[in-house]
C-alpha atoms as a PDB file:
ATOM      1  CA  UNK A   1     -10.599  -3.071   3.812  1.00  0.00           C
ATOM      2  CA  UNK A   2      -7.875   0.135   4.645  1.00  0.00           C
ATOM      3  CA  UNK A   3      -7.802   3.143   3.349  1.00  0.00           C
ATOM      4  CA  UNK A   4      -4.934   5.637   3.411  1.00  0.00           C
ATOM      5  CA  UNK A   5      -4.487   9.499   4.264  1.00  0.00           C
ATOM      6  CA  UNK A   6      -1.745   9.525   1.956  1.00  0.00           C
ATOM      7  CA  UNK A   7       0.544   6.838  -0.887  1.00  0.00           C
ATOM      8  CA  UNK A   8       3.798   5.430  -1.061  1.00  0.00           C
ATOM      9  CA  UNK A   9       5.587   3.532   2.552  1.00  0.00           C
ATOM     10  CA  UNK A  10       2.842   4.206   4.842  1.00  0.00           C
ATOM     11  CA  UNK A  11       1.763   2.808   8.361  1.00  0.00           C
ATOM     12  CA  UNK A  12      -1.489   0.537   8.584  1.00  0.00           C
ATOM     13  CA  UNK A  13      -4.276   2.730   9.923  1.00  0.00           C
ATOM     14  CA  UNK A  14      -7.523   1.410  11.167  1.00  0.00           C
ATOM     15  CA  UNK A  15      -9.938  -0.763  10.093  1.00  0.00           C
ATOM     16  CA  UNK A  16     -12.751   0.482   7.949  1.00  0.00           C
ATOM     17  CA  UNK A  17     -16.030  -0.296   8.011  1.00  0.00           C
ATOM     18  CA  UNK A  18     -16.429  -3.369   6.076  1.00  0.00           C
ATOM     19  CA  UNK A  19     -14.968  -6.073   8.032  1.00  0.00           C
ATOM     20  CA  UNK A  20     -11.600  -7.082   6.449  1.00  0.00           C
ATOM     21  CA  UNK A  21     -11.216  -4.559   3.746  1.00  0.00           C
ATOM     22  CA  UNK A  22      -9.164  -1.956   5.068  1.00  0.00           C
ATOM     23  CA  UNK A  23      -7.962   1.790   4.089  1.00  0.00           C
ATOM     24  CA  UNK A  24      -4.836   3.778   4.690  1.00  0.00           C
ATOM     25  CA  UNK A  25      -5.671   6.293   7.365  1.00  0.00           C
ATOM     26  CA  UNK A  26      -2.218   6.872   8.958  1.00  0.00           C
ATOM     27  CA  UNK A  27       0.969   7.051   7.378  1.00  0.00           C
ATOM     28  CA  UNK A  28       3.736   9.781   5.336  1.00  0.00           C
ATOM     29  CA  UNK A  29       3.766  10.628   1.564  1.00  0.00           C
ATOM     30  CA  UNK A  30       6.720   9.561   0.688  1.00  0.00           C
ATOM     31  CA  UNK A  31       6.413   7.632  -2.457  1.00  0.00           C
ATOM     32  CA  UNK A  32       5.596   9.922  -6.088  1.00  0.00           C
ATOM     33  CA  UNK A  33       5.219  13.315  -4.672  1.00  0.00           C
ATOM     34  CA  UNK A  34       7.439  15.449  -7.049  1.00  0.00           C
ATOM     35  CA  UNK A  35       5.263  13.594 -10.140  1.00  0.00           C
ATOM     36  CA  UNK A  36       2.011  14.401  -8.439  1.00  0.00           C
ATOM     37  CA  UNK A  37       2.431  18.366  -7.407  1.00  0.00           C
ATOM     38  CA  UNK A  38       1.682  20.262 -10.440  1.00  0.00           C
ATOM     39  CA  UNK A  39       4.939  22.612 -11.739  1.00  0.00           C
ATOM     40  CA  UNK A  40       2.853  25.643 -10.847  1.00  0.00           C
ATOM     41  CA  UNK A  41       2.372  24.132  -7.385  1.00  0.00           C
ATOM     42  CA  UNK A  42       5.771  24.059  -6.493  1.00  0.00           C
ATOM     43  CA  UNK A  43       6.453  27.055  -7.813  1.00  0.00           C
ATOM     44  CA  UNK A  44       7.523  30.107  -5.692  1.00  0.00           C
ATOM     45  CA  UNK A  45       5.175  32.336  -7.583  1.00  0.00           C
ATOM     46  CA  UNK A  46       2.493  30.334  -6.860  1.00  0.00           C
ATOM     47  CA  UNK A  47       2.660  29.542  -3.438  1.00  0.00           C
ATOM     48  CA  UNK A  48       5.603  28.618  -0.942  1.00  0.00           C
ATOM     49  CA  UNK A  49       5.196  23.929  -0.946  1.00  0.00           C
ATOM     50  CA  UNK A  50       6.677  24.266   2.638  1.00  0.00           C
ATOM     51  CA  UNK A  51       3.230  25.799   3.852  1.00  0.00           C
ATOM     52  CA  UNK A  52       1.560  23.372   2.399  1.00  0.00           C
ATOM     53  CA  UNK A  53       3.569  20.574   4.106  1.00  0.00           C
ATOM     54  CA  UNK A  54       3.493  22.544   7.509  1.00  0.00           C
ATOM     55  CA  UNK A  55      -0.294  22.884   7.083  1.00  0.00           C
ATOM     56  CA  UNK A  56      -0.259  18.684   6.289  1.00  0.00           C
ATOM     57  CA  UNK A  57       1.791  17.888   9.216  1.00  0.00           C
ATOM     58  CA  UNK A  58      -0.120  20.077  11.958  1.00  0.00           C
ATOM     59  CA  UNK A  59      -3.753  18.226  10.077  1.00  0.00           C
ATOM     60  CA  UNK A  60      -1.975  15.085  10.307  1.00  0.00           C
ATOM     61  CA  UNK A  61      -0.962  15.411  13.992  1.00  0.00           C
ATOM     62  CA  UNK A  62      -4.237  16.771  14.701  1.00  0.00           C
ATOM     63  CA  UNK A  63      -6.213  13.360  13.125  1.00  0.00           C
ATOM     64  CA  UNK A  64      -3.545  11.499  15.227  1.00  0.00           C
ATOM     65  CA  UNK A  65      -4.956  13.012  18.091  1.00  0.00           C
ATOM     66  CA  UNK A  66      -8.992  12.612  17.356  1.00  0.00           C
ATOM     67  CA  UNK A  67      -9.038  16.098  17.333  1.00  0.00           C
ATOM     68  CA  UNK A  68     -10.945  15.939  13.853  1.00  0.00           C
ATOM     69  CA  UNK A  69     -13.011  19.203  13.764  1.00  0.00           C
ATOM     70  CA  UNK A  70     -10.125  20.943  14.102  1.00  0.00           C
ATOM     71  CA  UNK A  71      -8.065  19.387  11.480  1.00  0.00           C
ATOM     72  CA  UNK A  72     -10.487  19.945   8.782  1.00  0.00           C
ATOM     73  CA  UNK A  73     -10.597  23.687   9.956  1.00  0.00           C
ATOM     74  CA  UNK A  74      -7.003  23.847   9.608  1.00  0.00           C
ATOM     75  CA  UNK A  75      -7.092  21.935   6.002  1.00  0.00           C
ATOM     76  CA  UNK A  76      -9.942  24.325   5.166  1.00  0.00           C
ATOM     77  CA  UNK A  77      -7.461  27.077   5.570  1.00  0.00           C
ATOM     78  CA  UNK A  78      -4.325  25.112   3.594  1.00  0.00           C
ATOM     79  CA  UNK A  79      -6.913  24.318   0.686  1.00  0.00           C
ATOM     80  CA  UNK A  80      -8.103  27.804   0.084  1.00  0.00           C
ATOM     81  CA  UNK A  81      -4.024  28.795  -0.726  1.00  0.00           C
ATOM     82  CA  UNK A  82      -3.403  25.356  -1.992  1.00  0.00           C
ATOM     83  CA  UNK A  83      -6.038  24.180  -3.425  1.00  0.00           C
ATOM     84  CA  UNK A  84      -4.199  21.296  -5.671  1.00  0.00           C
ATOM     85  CA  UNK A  85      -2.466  20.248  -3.253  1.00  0.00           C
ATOM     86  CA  UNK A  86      -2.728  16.213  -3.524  1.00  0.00           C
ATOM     87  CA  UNK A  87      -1.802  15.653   0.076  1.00  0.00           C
ATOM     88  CA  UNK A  88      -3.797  18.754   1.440  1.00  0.00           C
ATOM     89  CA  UNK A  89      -6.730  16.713  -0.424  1.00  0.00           C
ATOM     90  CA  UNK A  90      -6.614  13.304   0.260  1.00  0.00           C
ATOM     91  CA  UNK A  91      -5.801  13.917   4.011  1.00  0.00           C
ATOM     92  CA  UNK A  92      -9.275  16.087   3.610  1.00  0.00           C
ATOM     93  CA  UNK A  93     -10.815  13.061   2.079  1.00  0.00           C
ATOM     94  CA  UNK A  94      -9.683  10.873   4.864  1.00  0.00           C
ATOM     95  CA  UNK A  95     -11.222  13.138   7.398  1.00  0.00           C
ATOM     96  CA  UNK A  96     -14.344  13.567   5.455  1.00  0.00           C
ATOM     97  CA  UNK A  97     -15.063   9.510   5.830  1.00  0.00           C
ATOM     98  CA  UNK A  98     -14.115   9.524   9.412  1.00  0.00           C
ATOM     99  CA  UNK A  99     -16.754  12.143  10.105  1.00  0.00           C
ATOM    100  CA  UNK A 100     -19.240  10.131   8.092  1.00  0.00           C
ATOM    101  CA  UNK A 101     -19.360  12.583   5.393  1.00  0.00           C
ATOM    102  CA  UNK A 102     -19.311   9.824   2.633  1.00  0.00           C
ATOM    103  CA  UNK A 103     -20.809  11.498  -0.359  1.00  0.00           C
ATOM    104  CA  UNK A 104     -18.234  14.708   0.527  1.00  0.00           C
ATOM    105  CA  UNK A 105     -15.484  11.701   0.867  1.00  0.00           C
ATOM    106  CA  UNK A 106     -15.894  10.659  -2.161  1.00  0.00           C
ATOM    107  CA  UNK A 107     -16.361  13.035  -3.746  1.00  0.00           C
ATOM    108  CA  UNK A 108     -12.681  14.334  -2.539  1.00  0.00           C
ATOM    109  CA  UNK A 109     -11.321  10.925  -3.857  1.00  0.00           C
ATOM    110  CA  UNK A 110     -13.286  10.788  -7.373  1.00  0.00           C
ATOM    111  CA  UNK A 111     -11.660  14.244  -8.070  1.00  0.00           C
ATOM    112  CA  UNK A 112      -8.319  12.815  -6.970  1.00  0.00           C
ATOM    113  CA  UNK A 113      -8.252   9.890  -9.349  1.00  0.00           C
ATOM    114  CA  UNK A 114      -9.690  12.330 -12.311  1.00  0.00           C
ATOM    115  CA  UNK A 115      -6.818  14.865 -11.359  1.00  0.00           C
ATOM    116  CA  UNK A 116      -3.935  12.385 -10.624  1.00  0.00           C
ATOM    117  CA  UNK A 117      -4.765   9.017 -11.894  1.00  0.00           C
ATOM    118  CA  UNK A 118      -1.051   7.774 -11.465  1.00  0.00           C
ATOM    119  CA  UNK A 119      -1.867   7.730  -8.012  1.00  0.00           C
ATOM    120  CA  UNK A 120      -3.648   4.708  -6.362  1.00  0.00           C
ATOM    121  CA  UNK A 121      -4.625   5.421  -2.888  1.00  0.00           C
ATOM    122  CA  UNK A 122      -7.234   7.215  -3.853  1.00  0.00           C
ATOM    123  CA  UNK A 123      -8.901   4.238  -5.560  1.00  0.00           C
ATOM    124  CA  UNK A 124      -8.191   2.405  -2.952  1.00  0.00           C
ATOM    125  CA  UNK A 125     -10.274   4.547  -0.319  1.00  0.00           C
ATOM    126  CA  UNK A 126     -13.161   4.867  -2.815  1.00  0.00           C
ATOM    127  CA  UNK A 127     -12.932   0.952  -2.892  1.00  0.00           C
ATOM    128  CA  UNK A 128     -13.299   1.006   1.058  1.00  0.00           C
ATOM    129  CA  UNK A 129     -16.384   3.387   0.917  1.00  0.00           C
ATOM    130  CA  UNK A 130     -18.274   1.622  -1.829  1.00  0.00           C
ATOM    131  CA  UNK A 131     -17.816  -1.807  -0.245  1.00  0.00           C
ATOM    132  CA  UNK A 132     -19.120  -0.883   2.522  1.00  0.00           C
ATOM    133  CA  UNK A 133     -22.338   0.440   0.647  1.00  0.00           C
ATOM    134  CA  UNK A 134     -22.668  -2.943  -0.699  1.00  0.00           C
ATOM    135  CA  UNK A 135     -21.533  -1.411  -3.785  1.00  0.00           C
ATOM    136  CA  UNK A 136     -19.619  -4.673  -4.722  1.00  0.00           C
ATOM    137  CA  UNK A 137     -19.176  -4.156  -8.525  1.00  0.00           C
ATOM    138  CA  UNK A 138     -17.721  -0.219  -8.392  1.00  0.00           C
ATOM    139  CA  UNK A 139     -15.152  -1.115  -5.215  1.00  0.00           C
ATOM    140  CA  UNK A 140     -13.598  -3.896  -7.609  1.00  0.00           C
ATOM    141  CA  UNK A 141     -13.671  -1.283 -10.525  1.00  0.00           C
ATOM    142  CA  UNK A 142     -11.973   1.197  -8.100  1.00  0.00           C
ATOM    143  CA  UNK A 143      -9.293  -1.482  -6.731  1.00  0.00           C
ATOM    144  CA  UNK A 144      -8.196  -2.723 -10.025  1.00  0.00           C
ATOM    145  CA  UNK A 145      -8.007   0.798 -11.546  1.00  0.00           C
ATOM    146  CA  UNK A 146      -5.908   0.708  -8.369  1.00  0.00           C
ATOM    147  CA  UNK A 147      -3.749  -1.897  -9.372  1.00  0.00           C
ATOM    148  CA  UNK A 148      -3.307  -0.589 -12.777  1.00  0.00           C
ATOM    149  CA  UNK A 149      -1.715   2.346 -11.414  1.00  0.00           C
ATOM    150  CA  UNK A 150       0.587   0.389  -9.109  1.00  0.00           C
ATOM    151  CA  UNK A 151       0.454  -3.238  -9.790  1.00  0.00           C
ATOM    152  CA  UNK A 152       2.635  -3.774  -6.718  1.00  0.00           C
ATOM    153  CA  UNK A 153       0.576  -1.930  -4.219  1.00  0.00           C
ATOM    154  CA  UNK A 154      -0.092  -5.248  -2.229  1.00  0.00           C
ATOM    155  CA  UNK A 155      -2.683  -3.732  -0.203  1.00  0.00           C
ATOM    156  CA  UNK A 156      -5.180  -3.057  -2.951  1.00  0.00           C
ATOM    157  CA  UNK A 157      -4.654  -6.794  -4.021  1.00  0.00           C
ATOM    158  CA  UNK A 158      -5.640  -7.748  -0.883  1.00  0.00           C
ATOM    159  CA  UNK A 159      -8.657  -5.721  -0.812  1.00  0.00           C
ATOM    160  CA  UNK A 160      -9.127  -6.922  -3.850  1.00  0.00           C
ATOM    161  CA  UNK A 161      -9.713 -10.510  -2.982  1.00  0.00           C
ATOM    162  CA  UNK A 162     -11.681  -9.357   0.027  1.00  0.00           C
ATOM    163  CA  UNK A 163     -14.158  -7.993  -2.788  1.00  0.00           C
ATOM    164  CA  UNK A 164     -13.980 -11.207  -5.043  1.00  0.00           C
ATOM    165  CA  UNK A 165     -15.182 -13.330  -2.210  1.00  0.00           C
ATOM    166  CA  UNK A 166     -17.816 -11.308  -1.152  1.00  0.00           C
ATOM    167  CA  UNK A 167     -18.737 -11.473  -5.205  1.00  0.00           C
ATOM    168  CA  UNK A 168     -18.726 -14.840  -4.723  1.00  0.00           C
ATOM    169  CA  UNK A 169     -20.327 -15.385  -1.706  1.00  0.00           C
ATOM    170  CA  UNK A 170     -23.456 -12.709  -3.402  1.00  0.00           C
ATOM    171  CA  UNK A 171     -23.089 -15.048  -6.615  1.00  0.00           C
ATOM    172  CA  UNK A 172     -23.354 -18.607  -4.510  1.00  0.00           C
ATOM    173  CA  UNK A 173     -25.908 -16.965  -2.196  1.00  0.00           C
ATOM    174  CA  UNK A 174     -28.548 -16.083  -6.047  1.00  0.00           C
ATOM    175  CA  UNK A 175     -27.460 -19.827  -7.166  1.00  0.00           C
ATOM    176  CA  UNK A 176     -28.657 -21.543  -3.732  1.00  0.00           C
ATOM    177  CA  UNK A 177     -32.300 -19.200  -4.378  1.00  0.00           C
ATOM    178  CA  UNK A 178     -32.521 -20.475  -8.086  1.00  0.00           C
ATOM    179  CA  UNK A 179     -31.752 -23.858  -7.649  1.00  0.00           C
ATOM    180  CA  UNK A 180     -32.135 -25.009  -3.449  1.00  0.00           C
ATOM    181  CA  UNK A 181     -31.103 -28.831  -3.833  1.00  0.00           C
ATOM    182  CA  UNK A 182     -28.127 -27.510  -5.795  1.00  0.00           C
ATOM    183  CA  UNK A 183     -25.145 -29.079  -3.508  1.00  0.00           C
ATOM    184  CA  UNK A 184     -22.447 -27.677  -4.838  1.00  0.00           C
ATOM    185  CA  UNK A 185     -23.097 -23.910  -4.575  1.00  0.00           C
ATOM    186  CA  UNK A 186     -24.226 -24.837  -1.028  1.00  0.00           C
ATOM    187  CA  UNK A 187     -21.307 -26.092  -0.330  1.00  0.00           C
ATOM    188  CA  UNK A 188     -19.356 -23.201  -1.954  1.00  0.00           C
ATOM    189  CA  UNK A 189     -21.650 -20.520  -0.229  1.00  0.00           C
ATOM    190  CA  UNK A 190     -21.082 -22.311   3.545  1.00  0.00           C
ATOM    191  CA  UNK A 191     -17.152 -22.833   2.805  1.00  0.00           C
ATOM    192  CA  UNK A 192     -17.108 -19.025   1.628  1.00  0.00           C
ATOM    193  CA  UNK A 193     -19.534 -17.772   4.496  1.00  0.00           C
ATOM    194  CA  UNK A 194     -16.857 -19.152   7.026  1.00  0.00           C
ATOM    195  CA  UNK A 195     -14.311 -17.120   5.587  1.00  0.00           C
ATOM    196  CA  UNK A 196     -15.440 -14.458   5.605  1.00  0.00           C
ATOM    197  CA  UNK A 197     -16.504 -14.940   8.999  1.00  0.00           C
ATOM    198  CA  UNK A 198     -12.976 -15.574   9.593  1.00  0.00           C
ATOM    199  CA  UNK A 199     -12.104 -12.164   8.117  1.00  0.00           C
ATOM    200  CA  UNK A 200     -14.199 -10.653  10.167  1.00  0.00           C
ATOM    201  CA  UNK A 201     -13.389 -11.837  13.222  1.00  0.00           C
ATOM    202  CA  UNK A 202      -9.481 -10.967  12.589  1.00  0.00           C
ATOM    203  CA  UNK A 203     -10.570  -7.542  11.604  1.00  0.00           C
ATOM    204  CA  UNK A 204      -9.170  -5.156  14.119  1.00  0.00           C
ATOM    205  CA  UNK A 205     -11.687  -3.040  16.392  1.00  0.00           C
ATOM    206  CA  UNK A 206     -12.861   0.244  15.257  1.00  0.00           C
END
């Protein structure tokens, strides 16, 4: 699976940590922005939004450059004057997960999805972290509240399917223990076994 530091045209990142199923981790918000910012966020009174963006683009560059410590210093400042900032927060979420701060991570991304639902790259990136739990079940939940939100985002579909066939390969895998001379979920389990393998094998290199 792939998660995402941030929605709308966005450049694959790398590979996450289930084989195949990938999250968004480098890329430009370019795609829903002015619907996501609150009024008051944008608002002079509030706080200046080009701070916020500087603040996104020096994290962003920083990430870019594995300097990761340092970028979720410098979002740790940005949050404290922005602190609804969507991008400021998901890029936070994204460098939360790299660190192997999962609970934190998800944490980050639950709020997102409670706080901007409309968005879907959250769900996505909660998707990534439960399947790689084994947490099968809540990454499809995650991926097709995903879908609901942008039923063309094709990389959630993908992940998606990823998810299905490890389902199924889980579901083949209980049949073959209840019922061992049962050929056709053999069958089914081996043919779905080597596809995954296939996935896995494709997956690029963390």
């Amino acid at each position: 699976m792939r998660s995402s530091i941030a929605p709308g045209p966005w450049r694959a990142g790398a590979a996450a940590s289930v084989p195949g199923l990938r999250a968004l981790l480098l890329g430009l918000w370019l795609f829903g922005l002015a619907q996501a910012v609150p009024a008051q966020e944008t608002s002079p009174a509030f706080s200046d939004p080009r701070t916020a963006t500087t603040a996104y683009e020096q994290a962003l560059r920083l990430v870019a450059e594995g300097r990761r410590d340092e970028a979720r210093v410098r979002l740790d400042q940005a949050l404290r004057e922005h602190p609804r900032n969507p991008q400021l927060r998901f890029l936070y979420g994204v460098v939360l997960a790299e660190a192997r701060r999962t609970e934190d991570a998800i944490a980050v991304f639950e709020q997102l999805t409670q706080d901007y639902p409309e968005l879907p790259e959250p769900y996505n990136n909660l998707a990534v972290m439960f399947a790689a739990r084994g947490e099968l079940e809540r990454a499809r939940a995650a991926l097709e509240s995903a879908v609901r939100a942008l039923p063309g985002y094709a990389l959630a579909h993908e992940n998606l399917g990823d998810v299905h066939l490890r389902l199924a390969v889980r579901a083949w895998e209980r049949a073959a223990s209840l019922d061992p001379t049962g050929s056709a979920s053999g069958e089914r389990l081996s043919l779905a076994r080597a596809l995954v393998a296939r996935i896995e094998a494709q997956a690029p290199p963390r």
